[in-house]
Protein backbone atom coordinates (compact mmCIF):
# COMPACT_ATOMS: atom_id res chain seq x y z
CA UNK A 1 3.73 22.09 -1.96
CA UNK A 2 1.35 24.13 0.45
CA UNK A 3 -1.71 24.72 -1.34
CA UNK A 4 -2.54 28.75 -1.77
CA UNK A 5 -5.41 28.75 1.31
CA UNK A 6 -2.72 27.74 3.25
CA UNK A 7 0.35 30.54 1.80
CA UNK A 8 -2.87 32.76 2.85
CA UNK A 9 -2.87 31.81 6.36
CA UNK A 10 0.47 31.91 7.15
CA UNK A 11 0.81 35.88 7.90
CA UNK A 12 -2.56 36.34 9.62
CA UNK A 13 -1.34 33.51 12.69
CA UNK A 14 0.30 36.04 14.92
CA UNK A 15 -0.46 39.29 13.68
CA UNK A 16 -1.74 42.17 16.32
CA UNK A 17 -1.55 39.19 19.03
CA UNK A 18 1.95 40.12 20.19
CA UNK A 19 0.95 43.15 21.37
CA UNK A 20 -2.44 42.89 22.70
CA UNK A 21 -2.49 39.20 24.24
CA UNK A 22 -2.21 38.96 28.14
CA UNK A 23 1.55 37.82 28.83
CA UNK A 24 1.19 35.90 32.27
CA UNK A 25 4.80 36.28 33.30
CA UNK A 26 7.13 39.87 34.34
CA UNK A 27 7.02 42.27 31.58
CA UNK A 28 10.07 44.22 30.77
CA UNK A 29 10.11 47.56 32.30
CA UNK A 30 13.60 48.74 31.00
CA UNK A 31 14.33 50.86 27.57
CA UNK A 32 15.62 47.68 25.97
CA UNK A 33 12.03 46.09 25.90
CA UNK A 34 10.08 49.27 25.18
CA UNK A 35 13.17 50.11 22.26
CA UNK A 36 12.91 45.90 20.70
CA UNK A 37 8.89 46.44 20.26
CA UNK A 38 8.99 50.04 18.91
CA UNK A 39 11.77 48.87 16.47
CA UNK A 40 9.39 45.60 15.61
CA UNK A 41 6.44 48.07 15.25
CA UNK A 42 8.46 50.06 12.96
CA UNK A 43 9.95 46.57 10.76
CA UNK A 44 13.04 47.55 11.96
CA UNK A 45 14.15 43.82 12.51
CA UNK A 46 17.99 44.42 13.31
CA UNK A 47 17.36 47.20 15.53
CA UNK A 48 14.64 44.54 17.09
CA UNK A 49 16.81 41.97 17.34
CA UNK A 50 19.94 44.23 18.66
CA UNK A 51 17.43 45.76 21.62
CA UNK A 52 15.81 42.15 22.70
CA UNK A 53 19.64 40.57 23.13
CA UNK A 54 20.50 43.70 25.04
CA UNK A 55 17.33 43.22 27.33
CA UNK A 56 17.95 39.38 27.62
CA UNK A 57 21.38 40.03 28.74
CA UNK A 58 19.32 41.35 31.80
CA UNK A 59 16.55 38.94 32.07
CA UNK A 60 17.05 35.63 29.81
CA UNK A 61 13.92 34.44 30.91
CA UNK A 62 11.85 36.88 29.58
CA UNK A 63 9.05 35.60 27.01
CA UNK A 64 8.30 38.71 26.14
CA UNK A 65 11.72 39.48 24.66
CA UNK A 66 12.16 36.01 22.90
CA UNK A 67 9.16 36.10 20.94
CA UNK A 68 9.94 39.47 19.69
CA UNK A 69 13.48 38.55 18.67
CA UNK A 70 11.83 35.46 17.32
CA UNK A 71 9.66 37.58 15.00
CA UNK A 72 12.26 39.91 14.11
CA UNK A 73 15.02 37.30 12.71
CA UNK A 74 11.70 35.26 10.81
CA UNK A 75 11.39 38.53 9.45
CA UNK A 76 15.35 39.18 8.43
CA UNK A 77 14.79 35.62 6.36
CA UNK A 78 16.06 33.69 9.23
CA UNK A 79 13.16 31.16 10.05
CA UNK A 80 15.44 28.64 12.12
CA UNK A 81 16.56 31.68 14.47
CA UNK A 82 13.82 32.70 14.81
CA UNK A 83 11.85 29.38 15.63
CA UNK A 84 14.64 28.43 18.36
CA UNK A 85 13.89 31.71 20.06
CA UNK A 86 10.22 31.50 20.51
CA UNK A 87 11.03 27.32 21.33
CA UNK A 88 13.12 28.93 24.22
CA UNK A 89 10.06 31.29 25.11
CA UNK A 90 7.76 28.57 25.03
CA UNK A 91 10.26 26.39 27.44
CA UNK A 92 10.01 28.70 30.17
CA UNK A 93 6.54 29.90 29.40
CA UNK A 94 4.77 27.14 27.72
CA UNK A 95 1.05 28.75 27.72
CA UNK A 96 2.52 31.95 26.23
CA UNK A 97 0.24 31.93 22.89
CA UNK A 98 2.40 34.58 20.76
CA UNK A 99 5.54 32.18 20.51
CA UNK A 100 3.24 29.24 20.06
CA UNK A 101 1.97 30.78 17.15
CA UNK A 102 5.13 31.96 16.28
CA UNK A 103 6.61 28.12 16.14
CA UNK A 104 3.12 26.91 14.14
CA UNK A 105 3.49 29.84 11.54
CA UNK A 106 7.24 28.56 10.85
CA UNK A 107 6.58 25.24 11.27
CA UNK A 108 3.44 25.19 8.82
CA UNK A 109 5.17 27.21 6.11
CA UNK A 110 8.28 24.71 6.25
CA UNK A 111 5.88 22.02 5.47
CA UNK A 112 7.12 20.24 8.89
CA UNK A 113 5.72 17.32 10.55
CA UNK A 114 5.25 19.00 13.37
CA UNK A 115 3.05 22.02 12.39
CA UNK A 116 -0.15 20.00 13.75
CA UNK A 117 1.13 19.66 17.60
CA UNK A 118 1.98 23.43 17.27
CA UNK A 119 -1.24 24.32 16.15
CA UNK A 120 -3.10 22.22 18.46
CA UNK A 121 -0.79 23.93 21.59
CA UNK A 122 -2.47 27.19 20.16
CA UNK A 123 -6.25 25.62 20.52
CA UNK A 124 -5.39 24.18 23.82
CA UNK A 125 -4.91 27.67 25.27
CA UNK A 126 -7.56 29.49 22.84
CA UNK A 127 -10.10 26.41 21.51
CA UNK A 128 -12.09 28.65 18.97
CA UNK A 129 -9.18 30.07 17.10
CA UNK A 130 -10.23 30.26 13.36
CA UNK A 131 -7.39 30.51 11.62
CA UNK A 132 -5.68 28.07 13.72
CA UNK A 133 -8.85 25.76 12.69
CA UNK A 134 -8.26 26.55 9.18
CA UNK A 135 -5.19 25.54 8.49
CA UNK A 136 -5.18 22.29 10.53
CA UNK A 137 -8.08 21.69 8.36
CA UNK A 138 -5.80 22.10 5.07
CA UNK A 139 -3.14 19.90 6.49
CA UNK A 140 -5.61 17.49 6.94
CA UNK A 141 -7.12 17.35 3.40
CA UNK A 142 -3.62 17.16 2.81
CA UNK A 143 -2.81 13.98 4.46
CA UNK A 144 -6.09 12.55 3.19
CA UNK A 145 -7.77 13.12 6.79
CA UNK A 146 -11.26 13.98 5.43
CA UNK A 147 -13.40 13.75 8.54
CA UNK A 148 -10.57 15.83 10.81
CA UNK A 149 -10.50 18.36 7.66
CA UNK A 150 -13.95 18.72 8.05
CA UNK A 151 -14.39 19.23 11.78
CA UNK A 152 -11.33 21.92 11.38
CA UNK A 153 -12.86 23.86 8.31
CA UNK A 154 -16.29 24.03 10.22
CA UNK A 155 -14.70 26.23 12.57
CA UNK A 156 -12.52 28.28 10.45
CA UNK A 157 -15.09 30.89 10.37
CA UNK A 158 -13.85 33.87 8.00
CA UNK A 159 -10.54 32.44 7.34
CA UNK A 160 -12.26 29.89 5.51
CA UNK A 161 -15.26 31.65 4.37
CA UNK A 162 -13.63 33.76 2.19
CA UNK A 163 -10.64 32.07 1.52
CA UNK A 164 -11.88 29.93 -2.18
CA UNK A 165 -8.77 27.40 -2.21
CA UNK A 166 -9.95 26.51 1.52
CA UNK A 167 -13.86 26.75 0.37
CA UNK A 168 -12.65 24.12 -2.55
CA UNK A 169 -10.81 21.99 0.11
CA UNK A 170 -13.58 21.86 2.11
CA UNK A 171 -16.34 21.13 -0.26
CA UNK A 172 -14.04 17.71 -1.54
CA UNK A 173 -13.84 16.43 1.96
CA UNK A 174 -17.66 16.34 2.77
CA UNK A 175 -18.16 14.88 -0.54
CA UNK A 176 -15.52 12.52 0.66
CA UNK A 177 -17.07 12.07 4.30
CA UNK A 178 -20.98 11.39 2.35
CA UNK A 179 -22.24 15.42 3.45
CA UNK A 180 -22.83 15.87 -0.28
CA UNK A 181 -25.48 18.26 0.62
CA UNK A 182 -23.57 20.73 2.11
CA UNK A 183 -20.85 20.41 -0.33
CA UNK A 184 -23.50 21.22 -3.05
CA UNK A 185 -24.52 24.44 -1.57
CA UNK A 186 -20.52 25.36 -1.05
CA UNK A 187 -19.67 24.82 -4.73
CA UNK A 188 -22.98 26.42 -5.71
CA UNK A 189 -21.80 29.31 -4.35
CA UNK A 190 -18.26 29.38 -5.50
CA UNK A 191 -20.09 29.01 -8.88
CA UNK A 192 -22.52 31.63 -8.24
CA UNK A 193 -19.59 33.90 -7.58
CA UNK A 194 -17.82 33.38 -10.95
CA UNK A 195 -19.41 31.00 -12.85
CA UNK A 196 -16.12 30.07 -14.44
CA UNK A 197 -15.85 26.59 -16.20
CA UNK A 198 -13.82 25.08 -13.46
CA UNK A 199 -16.80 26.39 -10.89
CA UNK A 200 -19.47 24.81 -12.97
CA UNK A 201 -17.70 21.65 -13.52
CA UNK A 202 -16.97 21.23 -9.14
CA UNK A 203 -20.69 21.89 -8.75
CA UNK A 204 -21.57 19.31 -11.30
CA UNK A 205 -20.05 16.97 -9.71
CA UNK A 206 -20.89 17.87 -6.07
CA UNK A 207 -24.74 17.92 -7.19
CA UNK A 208 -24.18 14.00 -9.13
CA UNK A 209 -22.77 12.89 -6.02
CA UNK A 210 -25.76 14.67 -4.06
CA UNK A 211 -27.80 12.72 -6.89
CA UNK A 212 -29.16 16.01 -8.19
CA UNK A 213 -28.71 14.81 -11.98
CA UNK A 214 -30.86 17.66 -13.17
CA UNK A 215 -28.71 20.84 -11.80
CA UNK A 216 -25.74 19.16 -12.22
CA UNK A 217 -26.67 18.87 -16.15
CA UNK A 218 -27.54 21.96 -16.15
CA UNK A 219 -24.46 23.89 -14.70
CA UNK A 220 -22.48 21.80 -17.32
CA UNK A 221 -24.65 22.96 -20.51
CA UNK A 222 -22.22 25.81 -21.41
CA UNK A 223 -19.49 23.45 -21.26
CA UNK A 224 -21.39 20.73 -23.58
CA UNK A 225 -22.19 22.63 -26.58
CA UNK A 226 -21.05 20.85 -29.87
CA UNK A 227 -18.16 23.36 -30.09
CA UNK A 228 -17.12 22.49 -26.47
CA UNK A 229 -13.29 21.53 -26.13
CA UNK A 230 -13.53 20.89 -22.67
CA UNK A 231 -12.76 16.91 -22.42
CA UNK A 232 -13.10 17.03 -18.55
CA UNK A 233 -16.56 18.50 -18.72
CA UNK A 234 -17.73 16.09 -21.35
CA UNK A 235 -16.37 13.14 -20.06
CA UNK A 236 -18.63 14.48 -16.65
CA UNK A 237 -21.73 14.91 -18.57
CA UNK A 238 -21.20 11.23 -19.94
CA UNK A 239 -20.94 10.00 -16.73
CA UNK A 240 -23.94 11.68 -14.99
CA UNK A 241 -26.23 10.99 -18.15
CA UNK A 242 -25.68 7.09 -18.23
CA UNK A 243 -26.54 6.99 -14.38
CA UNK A 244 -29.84 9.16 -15.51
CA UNK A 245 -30.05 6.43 -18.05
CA UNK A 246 -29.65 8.85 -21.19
CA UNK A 247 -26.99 6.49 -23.06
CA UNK A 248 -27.08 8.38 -26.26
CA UNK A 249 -26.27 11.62 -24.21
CA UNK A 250 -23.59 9.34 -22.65
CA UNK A 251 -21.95 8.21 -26.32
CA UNK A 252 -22.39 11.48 -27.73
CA UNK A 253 -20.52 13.42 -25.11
CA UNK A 254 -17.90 10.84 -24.78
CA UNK A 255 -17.34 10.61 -28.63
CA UNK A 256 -17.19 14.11 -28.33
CA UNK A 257 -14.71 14.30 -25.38
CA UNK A 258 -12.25 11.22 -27.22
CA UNK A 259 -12.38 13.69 -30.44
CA UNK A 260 -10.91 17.03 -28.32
CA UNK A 261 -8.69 14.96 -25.71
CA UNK A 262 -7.62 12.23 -27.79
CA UNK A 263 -4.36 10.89 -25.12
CA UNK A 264 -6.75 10.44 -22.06
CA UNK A 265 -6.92 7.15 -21.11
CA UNK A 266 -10.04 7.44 -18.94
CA UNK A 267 -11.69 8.44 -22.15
CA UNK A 268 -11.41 5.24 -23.51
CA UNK A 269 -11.82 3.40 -20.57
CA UNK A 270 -15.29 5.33 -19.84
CA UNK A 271 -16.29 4.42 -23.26
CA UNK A 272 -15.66 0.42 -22.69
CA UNK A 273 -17.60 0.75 -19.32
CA UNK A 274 -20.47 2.17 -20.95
CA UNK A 275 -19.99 0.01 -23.64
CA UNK A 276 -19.63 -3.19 -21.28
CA UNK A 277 -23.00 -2.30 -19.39
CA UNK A 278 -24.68 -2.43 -22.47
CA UNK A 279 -23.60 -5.66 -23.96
CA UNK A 280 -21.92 -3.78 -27.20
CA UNK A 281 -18.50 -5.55 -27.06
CA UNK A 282 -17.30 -5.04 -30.40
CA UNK A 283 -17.96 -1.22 -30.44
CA UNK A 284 -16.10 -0.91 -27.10
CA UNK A 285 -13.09 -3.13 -28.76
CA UNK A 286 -13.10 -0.51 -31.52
CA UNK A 287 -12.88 2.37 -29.67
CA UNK A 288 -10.58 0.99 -27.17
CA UNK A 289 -8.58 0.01 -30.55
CA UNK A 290 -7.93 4.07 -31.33
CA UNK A 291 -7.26 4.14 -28.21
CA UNK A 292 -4.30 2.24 -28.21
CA UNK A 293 -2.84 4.14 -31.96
CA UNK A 294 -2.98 7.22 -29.78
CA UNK A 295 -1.43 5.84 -25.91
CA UNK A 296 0.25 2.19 -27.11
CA UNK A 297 1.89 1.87 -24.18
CA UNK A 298 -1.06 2.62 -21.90
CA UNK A 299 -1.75 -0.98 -19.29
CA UNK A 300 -5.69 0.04 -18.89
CA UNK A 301 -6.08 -0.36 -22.51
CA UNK A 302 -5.30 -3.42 -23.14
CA UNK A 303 -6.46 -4.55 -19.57
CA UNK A 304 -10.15 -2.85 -21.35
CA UNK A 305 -10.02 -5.03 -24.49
CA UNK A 306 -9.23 -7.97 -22.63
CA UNK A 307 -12.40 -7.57 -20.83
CA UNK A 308 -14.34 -7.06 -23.54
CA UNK A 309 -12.99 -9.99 -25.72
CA UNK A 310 -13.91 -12.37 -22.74
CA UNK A 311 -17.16 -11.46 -23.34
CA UNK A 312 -17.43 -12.42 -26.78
CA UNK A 313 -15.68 -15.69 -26.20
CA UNK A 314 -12.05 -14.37 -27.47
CA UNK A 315 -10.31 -16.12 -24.73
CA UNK A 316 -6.64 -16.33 -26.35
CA UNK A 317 -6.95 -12.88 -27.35
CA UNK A 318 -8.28 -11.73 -24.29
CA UNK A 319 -5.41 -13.51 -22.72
CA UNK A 320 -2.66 -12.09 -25.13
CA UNK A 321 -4.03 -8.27 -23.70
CA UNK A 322 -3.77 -9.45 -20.14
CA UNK A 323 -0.25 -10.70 -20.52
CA UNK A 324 0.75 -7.49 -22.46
CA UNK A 325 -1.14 -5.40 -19.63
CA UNK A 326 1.00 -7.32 -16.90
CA UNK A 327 4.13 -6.77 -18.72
CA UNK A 328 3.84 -2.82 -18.68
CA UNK A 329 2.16 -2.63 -15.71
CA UNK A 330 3.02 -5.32 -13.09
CA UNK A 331 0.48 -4.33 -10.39
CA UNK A 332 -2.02 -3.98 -12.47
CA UNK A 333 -4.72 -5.79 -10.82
CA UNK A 334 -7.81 -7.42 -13.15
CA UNK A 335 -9.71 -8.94 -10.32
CA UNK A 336 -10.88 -4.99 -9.38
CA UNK A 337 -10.40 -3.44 -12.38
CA UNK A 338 -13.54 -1.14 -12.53
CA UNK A 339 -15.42 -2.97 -15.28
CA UNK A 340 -15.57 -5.81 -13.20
CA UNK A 341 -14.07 -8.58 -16.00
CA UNK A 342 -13.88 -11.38 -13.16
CA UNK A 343 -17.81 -10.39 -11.75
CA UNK A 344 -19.20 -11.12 -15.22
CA UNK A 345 -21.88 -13.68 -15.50
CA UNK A 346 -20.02 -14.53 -19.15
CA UNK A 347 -16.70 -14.90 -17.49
CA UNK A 348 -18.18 -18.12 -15.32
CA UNK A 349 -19.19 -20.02 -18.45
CA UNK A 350 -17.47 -23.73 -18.93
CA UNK A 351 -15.69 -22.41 -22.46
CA UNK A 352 -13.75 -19.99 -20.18
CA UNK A 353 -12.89 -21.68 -17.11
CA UNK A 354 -11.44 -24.27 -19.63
CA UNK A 355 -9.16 -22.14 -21.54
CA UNK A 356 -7.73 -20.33 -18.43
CA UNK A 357 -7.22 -24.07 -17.20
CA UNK A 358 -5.74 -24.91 -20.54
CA UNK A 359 -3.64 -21.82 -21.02
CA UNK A 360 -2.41 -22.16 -16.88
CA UNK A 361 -1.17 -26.32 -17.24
CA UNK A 362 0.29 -25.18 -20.59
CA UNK A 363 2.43 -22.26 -18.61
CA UNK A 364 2.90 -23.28 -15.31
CA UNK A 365 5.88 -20.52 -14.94
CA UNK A 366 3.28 -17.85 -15.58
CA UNK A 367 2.33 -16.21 -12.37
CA UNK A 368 -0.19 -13.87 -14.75
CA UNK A 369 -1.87 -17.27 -16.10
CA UNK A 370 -1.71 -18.65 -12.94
CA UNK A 371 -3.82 -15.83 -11.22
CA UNK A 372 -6.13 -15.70 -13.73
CA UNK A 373 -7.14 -20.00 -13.68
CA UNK A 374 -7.60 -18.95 -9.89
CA UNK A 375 -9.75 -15.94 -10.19
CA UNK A 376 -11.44 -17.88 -12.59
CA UNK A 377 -12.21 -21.05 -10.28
CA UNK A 378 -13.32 -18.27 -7.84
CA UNK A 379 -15.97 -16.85 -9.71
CA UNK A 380 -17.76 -20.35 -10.46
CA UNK A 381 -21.35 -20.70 -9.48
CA UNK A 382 -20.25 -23.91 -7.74
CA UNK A 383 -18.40 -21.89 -4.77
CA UNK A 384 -19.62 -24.82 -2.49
CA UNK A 385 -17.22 -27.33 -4.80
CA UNK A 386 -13.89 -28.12 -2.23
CA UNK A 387 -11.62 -29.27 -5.65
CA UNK A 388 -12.75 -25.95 -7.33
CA UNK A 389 -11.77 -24.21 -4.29
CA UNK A 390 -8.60 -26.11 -3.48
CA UNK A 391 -7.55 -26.01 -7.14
CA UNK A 392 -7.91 -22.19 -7.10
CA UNK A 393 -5.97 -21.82 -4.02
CA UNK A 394 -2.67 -24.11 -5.45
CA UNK A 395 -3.04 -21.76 -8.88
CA UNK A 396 -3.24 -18.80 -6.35
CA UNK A 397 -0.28 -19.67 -4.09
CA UNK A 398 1.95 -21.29 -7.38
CA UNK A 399 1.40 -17.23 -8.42
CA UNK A 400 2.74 -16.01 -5.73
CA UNK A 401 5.36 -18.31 -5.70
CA UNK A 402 6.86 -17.44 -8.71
CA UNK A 403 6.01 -13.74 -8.24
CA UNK A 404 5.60 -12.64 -4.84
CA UNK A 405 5.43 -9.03 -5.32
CA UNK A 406 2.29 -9.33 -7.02
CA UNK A 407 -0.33 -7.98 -4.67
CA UNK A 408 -4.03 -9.04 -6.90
CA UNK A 409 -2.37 -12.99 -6.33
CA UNK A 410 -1.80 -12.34 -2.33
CA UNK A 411 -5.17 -10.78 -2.26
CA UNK A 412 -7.18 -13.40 -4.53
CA UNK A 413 -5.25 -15.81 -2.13
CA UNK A 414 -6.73 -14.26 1.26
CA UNK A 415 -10.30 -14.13 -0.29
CA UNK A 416 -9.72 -18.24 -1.10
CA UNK A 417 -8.82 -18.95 2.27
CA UNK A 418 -11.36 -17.04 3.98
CA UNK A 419 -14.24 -19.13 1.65
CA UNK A 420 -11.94 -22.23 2.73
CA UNK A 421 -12.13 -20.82 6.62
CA UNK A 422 -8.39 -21.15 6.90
CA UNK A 423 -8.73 -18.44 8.79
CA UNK A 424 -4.91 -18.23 10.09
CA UNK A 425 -3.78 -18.78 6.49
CA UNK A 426 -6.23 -15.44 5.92
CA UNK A 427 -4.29 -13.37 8.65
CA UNK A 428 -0.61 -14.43 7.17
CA UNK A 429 -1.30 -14.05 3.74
CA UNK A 430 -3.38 -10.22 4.19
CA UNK A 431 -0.18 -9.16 6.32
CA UNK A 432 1.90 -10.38 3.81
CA UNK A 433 -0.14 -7.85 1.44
CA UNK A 434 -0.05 -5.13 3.58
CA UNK A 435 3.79 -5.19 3.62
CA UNK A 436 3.18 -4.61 -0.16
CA UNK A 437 0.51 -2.25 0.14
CA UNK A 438 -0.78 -0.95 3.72
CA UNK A 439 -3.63 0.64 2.06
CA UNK A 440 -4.44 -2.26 0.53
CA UNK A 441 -8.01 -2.25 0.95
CA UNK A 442 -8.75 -6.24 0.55
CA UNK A 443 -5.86 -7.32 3.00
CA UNK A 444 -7.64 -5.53 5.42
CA UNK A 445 -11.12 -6.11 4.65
CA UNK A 446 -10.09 -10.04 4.82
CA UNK A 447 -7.75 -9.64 7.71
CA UNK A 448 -10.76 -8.21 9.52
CA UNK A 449 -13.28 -10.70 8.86
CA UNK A 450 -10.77 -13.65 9.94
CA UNK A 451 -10.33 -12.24 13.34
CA UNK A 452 -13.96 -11.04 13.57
CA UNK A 453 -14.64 -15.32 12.79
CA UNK A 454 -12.38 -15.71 15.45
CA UNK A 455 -14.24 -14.02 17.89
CA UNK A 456 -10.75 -11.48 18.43
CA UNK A 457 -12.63 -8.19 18.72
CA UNK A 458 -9.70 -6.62 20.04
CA UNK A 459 -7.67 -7.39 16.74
CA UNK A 460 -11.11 -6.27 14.25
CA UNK A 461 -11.75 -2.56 15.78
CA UNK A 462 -8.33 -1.35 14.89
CA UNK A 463 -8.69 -3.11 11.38
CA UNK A 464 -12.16 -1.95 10.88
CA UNK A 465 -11.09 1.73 11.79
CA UNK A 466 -8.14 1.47 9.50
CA UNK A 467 -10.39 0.56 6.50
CA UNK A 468 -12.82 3.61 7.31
CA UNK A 469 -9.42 5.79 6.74
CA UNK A 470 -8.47 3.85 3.78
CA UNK A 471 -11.52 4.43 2.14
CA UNK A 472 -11.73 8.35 3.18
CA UNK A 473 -8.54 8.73 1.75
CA UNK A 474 -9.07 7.29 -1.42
CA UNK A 475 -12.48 9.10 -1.78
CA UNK A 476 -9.94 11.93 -0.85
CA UNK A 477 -7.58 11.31 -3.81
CA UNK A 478 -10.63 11.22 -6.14
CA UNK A 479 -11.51 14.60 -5.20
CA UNK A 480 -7.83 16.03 -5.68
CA UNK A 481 -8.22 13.95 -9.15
CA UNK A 482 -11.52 16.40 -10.05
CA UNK A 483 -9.57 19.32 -8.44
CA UNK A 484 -6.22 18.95 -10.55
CA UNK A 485 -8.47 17.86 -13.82
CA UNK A 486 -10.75 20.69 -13.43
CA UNK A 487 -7.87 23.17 -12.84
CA UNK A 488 -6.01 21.59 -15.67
CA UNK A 489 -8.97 22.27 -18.11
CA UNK A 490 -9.33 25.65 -17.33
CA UNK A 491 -5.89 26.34 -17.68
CA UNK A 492 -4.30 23.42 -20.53
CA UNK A 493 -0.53 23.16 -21.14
């Protein structure tokens, strides 16, 4: 769906251009051309339409005369007409900017692939158009394209200025892009402007990512109150208050947020996290246990408790949630599951390591089992230990093996070869992953590093500018995340 800066665009492309640009080519001199633009002047489209045939009868290659029949049938609700004629203007005149912005406007509002080549035809013949600017800007926040958004919304001038959806837009992708400063001052703005809840809450987070804890705590204070329904807000506050080190802030808000918004997973998950970081298992287990009355069906959950019952030792428990997680949620991967399970210090301890080896020779039709004794051998102190390592690779590839379209296993696997310098075995195995996945961050990252061991510098530049996107775009999606969930608060089904 186009997003409202960009329904806003749409009728300002061509308007007053038609008329005033310098044509470049034999103007019509009879009635028919004079009667076709008084009858467009007037939004008399059939009348337009009916005098521009007559005239091309005459002259068929007059630009002039297609572009205005092109307007007139968009007008009449005929958008494919009407972007045929002014494709025929721009055939015989293909500088002629009025049909070029006649194709972009169609081509934009139809959502087609090809809106960007029409809009960058308009800034080859005038490079500082705004609106132009703007809305290959929101085409590009669209596609994830955070750095191009950025350059286009810079020079969007009014169009953007005073166009909120597009100041919004704009403000995500420099987040996205690091220029957290500058996003800051845009969302202070919007905020100063109408100091809604969804304002406050898009400044918040602009100023925590700027690492301005203080204002950002302060915007949200309305929104905090102990009467405060407003889960998004307080889950926000939690998160900027543990990285300011106020924990009890942190539980209180998130206790607070679980109690009003009682189905969102991230609740609970932000609650084990905290929880995890400081050590307090079993009250992270209990809270992820509500959790689960409310959403029983809900992967993260028990992917959360399994974490947290490693960590007191609860292996076969811990287990039993992993195996449920993978069973309603195949892809599900543990080894980068944000509270970082397979990085913990506890998880390398001998008492582990022997009851995923235990659990694994017990099932060895368990691809799940599998992948865990090999993520387990990975994390050992003892990296430099070639059984460890070759062990973990035969769990790793028997995992794949008996599932292949798990994508964690085919990544774990290119991270074992890589530390084994197989570096071919690397290159097969991420490309393998990327059929799965081609965002798939590890593949690359690995894929990269083999061929950068290999001295192929050709092969790492593509990989290593392929990653950059990856990572803008996902920064990307986590801005549309606060976008939609700050919307969705202000507004709530």
């Amino acid at each position: 769906m186009l997003s409202r800066s960009m329904y806003r665009f749409v009728p300002l492309l061509i308007a007053g251009c038609l008329f005033t640009c310098s044509l470049g080519v034999a103007q019509s001199a009879d009635d028919h051309g004079a009667a076709a633009m008084r009858a467009l002047q007037q939004k008399d489209f059939a009348s337009a339409v009916s005098a521009a045939n007559d005239g091309l009868k005459q002259n068929p290659q007059d630009c002039r005369l297609l572009t205005i029949r092109g307007l007139a049938l968009e007008n009449l609700s005929k958008p494919e007409d009407g972007l045929a004629s002014f494709q025929q203007a721009v055939s015989i005149c293909p500088r002629f900017l009025p049909a070029l912005e006649g194709i972009a406007q169609i081509e934009y509002a139809q959502h087609s692939p090809k809106a960007p080549e029409a809009l960058n035809a308009i800034l080859s013949v005038r490079p500082d158009d705004p609106t132009a600017h703007a809305m290959l800007a929101v085409l590009s926040w669209q596609k994830g394209d955070c750095q191009s958004a950025v350059d286009h919304f810079a020079k969007g001038g009014q169009q953007v200025a005073t166009n909120q959806a597009a100041q919004v837009e704009y403000g995500s992708c420099l987040i996205a892009v690091g220029e957290t400063q500058k996003a800051e001052e845009i969302f202070q703005h919007l905020m100063d402007q109408d100091g809604s809840e969804t304002s406050r809450q898009r400044f918040a987070y602009a100023a925590w990512k700027n690492k301005d804890n203080a204002r950002a705590l302060d915007a949200l204070t309305p929104l905090t109150a102990s009467t405060s329904t407003n889960g998004s807000a307080l889950r926000l506050a939690a998160q900027i208050a543990e990285d300011q080190g106020d924990t009890p802030h942190a539980v209180q808000w998130m206790r607070q947020a679980i109690l009003v918004d009682p189905k969102n997973v991230d609740n609970y998950i932000l609650f084990a996290a905290i929880s995890f970081a400081h050590d307090s298992f079993q009250v992270g287990i209990d809270m992820i246990d509500v959790g689960l009355k409310q959403l029983p069906q809900e992967a993260r959950l028990y992917l959360a408790r399994g974490v947290l019952l490693v960590q007191m030792s609860k292996f076969d428990n811990a287990i039993a949630d992993f195996q449920r997680a993978h069973q309603l949620e195949p892809q599900l991967s543990l080894a980068e599951d944000a509270i970082g399970m397979m990085h913990s210090q506890k998880h390398q301890d001998a008492a582990a390591l022997a009851t995923f080896r235990h659990q694994a020779q017990q099932h060895q039709n368990d691809a799940l089992l599998q992948y865990l004794y090999a993520e387990a051998l990975s994390q050992q102190d003892d990296n430099a230990n070639k059984d460890n390592l070759n062990e973990a690779i035969r769990a790793a590839k028997r995992a794949v093996a008996l599932e292949p379209g798990y994508l964690p296993a085919h990544d774990l696997l290119c991270v074992l070869y890589l530390k084994a310098n197989d570096l071919q075995s690397v290159i097969n195995q991420a490309q393998q992953a990327l059929k799965l996945n081609p965002n798939d961050e590890t593949a690359l990252y690995q894929e990269m590093m083999a061929y950068r061991r290999l001295g192929k510098k050709d092969e790492v530049d593509p990989l290593v500018a392929r990653l950059k996107q990856v990572k803008e775009q996902q920064q990307n999606g986590k801005q549309r995340f606060l976008l939609q969930e700050t919307d969705a608060s202000k507004n709530p089904q």
